[in-house]
ModelCIF file with pLDDT and N, C-alpha, C, O atoms, coordinates in Angstrom:
data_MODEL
#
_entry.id   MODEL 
#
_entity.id                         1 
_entity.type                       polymer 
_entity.pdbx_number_of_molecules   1 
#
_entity_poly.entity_id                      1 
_entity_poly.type                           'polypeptide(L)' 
_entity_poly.nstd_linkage                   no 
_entity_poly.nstd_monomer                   no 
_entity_poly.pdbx_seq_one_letter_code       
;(UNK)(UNK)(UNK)(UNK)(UNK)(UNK)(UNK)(UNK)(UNK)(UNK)(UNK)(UNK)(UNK)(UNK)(UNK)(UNK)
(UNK)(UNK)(UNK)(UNK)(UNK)(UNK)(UNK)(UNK)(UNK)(UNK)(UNK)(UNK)(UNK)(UNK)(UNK)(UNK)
(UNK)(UNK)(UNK)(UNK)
;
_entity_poly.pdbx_seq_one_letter_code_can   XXXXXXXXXXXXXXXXXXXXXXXXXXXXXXXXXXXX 
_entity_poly.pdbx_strand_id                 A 
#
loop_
_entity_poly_seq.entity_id 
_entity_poly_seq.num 
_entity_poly_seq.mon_id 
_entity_poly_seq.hetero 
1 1  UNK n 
1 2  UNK n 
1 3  UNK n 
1 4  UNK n 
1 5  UNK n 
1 6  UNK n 
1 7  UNK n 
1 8  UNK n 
1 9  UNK n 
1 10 UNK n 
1 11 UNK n 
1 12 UNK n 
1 13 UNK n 
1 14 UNK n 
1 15 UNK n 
1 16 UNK n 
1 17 UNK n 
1 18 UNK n 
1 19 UNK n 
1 20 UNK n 
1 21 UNK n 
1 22 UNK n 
1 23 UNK n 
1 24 UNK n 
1 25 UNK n 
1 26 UNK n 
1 27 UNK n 
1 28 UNK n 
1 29 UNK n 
1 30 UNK n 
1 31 UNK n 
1 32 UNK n 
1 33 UNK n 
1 34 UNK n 
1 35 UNK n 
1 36 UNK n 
#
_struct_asym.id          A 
_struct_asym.entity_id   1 
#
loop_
_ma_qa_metric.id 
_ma_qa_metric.mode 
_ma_qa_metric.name 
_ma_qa_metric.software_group_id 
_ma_qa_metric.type 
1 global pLDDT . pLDDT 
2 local  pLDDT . pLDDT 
#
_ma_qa_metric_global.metric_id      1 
_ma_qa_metric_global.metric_value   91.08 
_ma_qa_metric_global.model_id       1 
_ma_qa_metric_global.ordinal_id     1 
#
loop_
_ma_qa_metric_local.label_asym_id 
_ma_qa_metric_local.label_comp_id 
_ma_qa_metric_local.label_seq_id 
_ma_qa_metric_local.metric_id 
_ma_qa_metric_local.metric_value 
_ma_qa_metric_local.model_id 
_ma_qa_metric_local.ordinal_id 
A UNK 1  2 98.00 1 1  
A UNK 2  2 98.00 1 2  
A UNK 3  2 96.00 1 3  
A UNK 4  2 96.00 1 4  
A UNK 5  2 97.00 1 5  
A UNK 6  2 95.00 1 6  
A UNK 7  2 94.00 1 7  
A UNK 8  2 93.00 1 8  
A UNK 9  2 93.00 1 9  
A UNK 10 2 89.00 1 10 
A UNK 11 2 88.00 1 11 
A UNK 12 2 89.00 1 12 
A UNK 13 2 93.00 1 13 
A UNK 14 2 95.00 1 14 
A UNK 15 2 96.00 1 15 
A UNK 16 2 96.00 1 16 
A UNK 17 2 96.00 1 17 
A UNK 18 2 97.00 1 18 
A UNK 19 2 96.00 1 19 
A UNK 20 2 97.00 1 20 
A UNK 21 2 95.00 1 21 
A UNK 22 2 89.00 1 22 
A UNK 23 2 91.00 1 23 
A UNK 24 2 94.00 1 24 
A UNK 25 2 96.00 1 25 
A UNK 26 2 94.00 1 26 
A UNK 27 2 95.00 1 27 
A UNK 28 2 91.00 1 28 
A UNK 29 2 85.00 1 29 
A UNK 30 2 77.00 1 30 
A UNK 31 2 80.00 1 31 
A UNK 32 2 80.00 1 32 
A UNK 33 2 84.00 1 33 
A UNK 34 2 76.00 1 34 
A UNK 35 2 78.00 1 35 
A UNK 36 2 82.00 1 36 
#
loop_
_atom_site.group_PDB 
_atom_site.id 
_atom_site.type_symbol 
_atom_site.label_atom_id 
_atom_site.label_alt_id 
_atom_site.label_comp_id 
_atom_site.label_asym_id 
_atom_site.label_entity_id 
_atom_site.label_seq_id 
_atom_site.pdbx_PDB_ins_code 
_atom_site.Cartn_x 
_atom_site.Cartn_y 
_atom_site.Cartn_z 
_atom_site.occupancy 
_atom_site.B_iso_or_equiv 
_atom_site.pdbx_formal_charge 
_atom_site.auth_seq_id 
_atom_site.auth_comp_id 
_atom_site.auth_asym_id 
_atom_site.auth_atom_id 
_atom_site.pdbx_PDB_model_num 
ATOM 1   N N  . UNK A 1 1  ? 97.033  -172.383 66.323  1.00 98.00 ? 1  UNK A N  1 
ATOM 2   C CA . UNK A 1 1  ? 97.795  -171.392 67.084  1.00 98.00 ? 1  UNK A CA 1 
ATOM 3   C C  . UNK A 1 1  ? 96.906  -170.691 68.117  1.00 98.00 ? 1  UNK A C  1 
ATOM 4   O O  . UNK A 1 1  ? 97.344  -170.355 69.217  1.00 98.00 ? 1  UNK A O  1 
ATOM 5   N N  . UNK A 1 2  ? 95.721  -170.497 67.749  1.00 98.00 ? 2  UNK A N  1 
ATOM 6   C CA . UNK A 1 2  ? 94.939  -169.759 68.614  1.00 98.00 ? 2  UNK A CA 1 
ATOM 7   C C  . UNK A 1 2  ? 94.846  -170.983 70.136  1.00 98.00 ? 2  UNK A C  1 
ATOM 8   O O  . UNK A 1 2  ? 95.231  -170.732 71.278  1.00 98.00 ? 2  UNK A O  1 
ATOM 9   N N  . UNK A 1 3  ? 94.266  -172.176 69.672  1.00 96.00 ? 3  UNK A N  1 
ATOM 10  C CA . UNK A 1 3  ? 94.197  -172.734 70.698  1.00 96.00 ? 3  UNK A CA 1 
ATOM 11  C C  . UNK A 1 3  ? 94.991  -172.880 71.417  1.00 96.00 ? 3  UNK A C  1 
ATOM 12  O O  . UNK A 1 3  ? 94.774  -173.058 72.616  1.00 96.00 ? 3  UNK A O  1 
ATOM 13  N N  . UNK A 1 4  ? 96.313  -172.840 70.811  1.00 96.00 ? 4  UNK A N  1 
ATOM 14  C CA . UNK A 1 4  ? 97.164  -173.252 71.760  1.00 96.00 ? 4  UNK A CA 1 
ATOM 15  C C  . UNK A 1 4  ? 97.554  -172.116 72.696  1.00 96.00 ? 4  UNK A C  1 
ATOM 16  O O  . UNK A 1 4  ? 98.069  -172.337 73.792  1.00 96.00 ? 4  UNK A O  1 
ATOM 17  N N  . UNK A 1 5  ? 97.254  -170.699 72.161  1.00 97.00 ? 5  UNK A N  1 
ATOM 18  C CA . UNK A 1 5  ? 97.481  -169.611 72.922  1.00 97.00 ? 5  UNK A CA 1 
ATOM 19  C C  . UNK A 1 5  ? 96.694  -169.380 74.139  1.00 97.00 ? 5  UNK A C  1 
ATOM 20  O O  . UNK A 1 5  ? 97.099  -168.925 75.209  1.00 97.00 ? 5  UNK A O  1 
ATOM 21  N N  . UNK A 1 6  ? 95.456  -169.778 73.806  1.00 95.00 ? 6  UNK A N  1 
ATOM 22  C CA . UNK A 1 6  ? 94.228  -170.205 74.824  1.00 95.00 ? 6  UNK A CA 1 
ATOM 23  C C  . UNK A 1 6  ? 94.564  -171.426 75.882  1.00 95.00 ? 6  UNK A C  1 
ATOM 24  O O  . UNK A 1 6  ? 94.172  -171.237 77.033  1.00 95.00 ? 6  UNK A O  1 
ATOM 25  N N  . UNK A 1 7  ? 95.213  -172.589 75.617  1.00 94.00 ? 7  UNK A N  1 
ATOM 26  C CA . UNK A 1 7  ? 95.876  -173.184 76.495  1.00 94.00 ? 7  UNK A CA 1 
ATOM 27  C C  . UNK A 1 7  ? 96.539  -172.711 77.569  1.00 94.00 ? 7  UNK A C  1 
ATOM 28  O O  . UNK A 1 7  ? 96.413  -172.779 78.791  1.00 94.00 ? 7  UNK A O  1 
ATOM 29  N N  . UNK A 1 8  ? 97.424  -172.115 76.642  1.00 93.00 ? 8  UNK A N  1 
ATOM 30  C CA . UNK A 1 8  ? 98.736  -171.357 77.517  1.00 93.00 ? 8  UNK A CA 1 
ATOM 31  C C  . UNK A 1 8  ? 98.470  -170.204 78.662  1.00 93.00 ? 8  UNK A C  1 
ATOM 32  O O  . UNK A 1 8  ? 99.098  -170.109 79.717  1.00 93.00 ? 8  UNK A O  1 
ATOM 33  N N  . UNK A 1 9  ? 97.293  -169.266 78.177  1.00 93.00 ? 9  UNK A N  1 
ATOM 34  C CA . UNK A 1 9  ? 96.790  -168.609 79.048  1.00 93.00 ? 9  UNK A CA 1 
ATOM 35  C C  . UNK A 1 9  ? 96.067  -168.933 80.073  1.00 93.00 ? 9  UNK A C  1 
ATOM 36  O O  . UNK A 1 9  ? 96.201  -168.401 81.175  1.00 93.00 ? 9  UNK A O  1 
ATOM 37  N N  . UNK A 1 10 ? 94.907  -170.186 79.708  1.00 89.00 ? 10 UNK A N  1 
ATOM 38  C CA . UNK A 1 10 ? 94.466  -170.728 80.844  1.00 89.00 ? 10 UNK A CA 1 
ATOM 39  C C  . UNK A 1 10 ? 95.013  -171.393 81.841  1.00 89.00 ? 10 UNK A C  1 
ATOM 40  O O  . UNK A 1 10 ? 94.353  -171.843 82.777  1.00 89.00 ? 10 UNK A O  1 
ATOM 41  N N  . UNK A 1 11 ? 96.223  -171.506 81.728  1.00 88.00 ? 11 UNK A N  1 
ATOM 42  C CA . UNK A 1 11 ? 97.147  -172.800 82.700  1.00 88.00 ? 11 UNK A CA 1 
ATOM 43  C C  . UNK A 1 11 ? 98.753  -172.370 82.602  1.00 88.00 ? 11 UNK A C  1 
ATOM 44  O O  . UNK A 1 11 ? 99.573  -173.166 83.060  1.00 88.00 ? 11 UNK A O  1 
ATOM 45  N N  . UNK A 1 12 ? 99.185  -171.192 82.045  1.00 89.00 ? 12 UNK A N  1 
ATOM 46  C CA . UNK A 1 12 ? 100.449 -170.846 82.547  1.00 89.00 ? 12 UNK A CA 1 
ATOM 47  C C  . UNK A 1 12 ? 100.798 -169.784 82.928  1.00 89.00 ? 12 UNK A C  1 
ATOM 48  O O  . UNK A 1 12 ? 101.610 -169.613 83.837  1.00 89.00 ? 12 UNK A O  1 
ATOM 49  N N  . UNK A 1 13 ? 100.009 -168.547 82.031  1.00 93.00 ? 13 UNK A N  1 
ATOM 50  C CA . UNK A 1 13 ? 100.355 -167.522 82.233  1.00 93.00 ? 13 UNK A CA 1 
ATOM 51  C C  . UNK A 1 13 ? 99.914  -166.634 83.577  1.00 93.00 ? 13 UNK A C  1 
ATOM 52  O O  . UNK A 1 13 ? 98.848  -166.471 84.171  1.00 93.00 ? 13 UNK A O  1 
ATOM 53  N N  . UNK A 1 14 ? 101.050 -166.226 83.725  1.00 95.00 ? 14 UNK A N  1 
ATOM 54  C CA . UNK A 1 14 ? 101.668 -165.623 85.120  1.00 95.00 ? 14 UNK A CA 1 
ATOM 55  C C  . UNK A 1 14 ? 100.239 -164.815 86.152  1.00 95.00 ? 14 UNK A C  1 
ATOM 56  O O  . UNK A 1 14 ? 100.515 -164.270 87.220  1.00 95.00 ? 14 UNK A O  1 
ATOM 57  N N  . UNK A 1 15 ? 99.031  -164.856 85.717  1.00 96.00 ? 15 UNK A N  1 
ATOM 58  C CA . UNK A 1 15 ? 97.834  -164.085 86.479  1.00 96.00 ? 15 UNK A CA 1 
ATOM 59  C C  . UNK A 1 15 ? 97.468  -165.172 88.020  1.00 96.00 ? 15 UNK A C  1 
ATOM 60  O O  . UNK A 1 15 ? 97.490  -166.385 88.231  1.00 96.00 ? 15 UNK A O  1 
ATOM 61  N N  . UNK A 1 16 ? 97.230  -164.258 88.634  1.00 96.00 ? 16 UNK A N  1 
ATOM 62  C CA . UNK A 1 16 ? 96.312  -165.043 89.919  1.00 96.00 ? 16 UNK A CA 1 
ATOM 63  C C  . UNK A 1 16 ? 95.332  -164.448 90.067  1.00 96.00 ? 16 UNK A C  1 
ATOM 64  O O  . UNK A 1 16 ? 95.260  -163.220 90.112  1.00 96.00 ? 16 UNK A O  1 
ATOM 65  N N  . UNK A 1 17 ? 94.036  -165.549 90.206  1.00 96.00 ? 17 UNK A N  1 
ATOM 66  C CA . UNK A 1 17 ? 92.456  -165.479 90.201  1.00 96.00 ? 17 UNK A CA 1 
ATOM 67  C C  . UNK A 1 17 ? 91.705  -165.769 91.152  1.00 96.00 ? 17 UNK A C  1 
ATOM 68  O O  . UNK A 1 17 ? 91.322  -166.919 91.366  1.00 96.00 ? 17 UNK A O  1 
ATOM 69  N N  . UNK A 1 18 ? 91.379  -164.725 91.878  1.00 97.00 ? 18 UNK A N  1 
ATOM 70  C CA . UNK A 1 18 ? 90.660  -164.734 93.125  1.00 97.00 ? 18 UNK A CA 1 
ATOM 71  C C  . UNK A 1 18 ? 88.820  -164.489 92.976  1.00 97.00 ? 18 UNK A C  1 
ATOM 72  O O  . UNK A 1 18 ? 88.252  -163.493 92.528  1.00 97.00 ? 18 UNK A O  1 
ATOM 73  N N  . UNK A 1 19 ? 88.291  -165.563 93.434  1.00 96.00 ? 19 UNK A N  1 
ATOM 74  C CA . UNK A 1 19 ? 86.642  -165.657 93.339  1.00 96.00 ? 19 UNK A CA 1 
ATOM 75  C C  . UNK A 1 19 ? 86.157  -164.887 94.748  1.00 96.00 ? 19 UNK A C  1 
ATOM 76  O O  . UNK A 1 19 ? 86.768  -165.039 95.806  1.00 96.00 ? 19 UNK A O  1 
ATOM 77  N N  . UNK A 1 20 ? 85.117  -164.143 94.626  1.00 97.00 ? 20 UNK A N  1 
ATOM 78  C CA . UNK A 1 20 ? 84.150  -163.513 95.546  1.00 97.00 ? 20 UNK A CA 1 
ATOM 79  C C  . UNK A 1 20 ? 82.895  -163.642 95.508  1.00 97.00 ? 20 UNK A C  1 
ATOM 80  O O  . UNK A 1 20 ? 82.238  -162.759 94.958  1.00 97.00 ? 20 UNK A O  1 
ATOM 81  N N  . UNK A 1 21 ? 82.125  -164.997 96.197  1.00 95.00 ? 21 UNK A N  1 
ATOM 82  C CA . UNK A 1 21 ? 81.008  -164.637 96.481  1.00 95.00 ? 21 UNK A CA 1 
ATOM 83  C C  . UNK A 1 21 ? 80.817  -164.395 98.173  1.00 95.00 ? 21 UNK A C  1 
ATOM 84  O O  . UNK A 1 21 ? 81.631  -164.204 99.076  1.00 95.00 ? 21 UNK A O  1 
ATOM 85  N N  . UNK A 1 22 ? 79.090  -164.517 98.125  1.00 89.00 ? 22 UNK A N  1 
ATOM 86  C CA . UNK A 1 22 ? 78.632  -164.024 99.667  1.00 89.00 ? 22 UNK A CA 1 
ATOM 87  C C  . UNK A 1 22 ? 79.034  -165.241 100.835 1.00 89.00 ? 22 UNK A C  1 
ATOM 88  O O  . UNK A 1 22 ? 78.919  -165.314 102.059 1.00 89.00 ? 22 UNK A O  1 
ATOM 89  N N  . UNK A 1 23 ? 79.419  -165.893 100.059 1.00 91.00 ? 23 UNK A N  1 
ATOM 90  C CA . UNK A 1 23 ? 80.231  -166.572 101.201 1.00 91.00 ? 23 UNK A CA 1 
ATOM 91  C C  . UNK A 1 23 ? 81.769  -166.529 101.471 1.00 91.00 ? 23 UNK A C  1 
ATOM 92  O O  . UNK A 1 23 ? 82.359  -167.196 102.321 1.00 91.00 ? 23 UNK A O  1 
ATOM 93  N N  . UNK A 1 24 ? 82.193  -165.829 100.794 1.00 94.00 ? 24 UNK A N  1 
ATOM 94  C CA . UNK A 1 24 ? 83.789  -165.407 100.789 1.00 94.00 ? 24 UNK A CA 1 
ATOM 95  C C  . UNK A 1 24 ? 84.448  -165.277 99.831  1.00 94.00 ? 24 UNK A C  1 
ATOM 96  O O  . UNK A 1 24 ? 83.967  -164.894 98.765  1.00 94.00 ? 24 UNK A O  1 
ATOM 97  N N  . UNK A 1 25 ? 85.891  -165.611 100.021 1.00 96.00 ? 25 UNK A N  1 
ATOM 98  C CA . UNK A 1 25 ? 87.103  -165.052 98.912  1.00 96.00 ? 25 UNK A CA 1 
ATOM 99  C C  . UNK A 1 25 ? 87.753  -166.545 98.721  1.00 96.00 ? 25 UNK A C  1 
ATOM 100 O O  . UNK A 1 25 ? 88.129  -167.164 99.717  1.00 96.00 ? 25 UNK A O  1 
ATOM 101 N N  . UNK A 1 26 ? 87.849  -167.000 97.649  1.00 94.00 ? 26 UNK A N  1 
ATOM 102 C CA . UNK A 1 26 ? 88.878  -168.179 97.500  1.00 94.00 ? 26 UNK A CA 1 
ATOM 103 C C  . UNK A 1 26 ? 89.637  -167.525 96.281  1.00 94.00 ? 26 UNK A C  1 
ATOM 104 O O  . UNK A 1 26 ? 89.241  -166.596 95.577  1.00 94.00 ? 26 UNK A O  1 
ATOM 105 N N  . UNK A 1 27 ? 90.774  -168.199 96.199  1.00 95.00 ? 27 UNK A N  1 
ATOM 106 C CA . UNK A 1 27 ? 92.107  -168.364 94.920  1.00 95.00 ? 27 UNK A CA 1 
ATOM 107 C C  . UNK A 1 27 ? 91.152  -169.457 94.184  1.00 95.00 ? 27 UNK A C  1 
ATOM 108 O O  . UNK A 1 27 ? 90.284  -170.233 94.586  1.00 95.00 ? 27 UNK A O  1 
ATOM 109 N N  . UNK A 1 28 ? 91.709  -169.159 92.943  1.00 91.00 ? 28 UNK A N  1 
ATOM 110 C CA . UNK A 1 28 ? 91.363  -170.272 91.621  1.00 91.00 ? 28 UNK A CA 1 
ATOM 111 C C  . UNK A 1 28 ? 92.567  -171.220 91.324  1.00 91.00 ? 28 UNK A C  1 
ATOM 112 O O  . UNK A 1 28 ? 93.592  -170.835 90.761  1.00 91.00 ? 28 UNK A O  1 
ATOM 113 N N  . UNK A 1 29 ? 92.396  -172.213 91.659  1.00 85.00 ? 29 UNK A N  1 
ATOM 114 C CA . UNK A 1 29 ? 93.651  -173.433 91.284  1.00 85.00 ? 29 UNK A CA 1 
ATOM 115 C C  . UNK A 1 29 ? 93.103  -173.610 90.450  1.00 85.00 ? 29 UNK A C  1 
ATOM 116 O O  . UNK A 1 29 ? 91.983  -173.612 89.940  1.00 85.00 ? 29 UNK A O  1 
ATOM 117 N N  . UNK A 1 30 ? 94.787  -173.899 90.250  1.00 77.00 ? 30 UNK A N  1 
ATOM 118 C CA . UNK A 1 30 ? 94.382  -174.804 88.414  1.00 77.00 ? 30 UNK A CA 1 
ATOM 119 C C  . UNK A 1 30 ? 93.903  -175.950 88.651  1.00 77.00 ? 30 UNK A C  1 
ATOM 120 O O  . UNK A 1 30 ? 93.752  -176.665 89.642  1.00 77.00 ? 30 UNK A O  1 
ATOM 121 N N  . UNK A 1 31 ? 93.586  -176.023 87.034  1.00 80.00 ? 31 UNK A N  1 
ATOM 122 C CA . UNK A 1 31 ? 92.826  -177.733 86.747  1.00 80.00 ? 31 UNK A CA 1 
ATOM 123 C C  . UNK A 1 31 ? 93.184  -178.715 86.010  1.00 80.00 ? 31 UNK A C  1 
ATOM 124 O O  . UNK A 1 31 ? 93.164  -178.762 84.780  1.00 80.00 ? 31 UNK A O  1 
ATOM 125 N N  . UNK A 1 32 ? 93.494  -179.463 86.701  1.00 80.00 ? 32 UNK A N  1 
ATOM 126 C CA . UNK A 1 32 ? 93.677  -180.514 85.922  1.00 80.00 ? 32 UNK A CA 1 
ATOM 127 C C  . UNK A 1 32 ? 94.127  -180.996 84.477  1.00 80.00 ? 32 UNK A C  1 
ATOM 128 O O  . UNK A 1 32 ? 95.124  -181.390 83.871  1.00 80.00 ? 32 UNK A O  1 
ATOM 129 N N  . UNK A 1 33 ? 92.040  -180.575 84.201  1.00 84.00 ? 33 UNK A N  1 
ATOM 130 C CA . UNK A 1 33 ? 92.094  -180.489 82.386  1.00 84.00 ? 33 UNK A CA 1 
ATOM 131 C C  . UNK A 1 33 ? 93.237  -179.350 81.459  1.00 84.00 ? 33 UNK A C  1 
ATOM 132 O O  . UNK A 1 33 ? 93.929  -179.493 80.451  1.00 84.00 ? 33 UNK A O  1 
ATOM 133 N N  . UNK A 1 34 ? 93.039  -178.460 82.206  1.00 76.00 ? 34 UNK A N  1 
ATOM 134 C CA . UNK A 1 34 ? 93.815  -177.306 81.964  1.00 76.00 ? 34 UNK A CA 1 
ATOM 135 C C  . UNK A 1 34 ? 95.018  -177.997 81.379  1.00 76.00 ? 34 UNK A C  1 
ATOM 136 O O  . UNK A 1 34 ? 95.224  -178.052 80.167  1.00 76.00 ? 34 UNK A O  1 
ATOM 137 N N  . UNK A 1 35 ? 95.694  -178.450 82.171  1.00 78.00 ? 35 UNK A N  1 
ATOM 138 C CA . UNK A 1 35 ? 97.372  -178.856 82.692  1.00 78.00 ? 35 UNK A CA 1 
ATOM 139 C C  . UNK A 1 35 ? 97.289  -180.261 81.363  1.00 78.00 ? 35 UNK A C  1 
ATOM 140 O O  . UNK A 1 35 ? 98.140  -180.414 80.488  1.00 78.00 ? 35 UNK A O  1 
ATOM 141 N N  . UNK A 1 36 ? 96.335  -180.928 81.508  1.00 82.00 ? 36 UNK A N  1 
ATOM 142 C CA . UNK A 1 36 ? 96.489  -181.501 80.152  1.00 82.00 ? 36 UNK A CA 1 
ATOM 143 C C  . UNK A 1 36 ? 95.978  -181.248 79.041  1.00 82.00 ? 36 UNK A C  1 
ATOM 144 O O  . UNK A 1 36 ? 96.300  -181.904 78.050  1.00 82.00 ? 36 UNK A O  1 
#
């Protein structure tokens, strides 16, 4: 159950993840592995 909750969060649940380094701002797409 845990894992699967950990699944679910990494690859469905509703957050958007934005990276900042000194070279700029990108969004975090999902992955792949994630999704399977």
């Amino acid at each position: 159950a845990a894992e699967y909750l950990m699944d679910y969060l990494k690859s469905r649940a509703p957050f958007w993840k934005k990276e900042f380094t000194k070279d700029g701002a990108e969004w975090v797409d999902a992955k792949d592995e994630d999704e399977t």
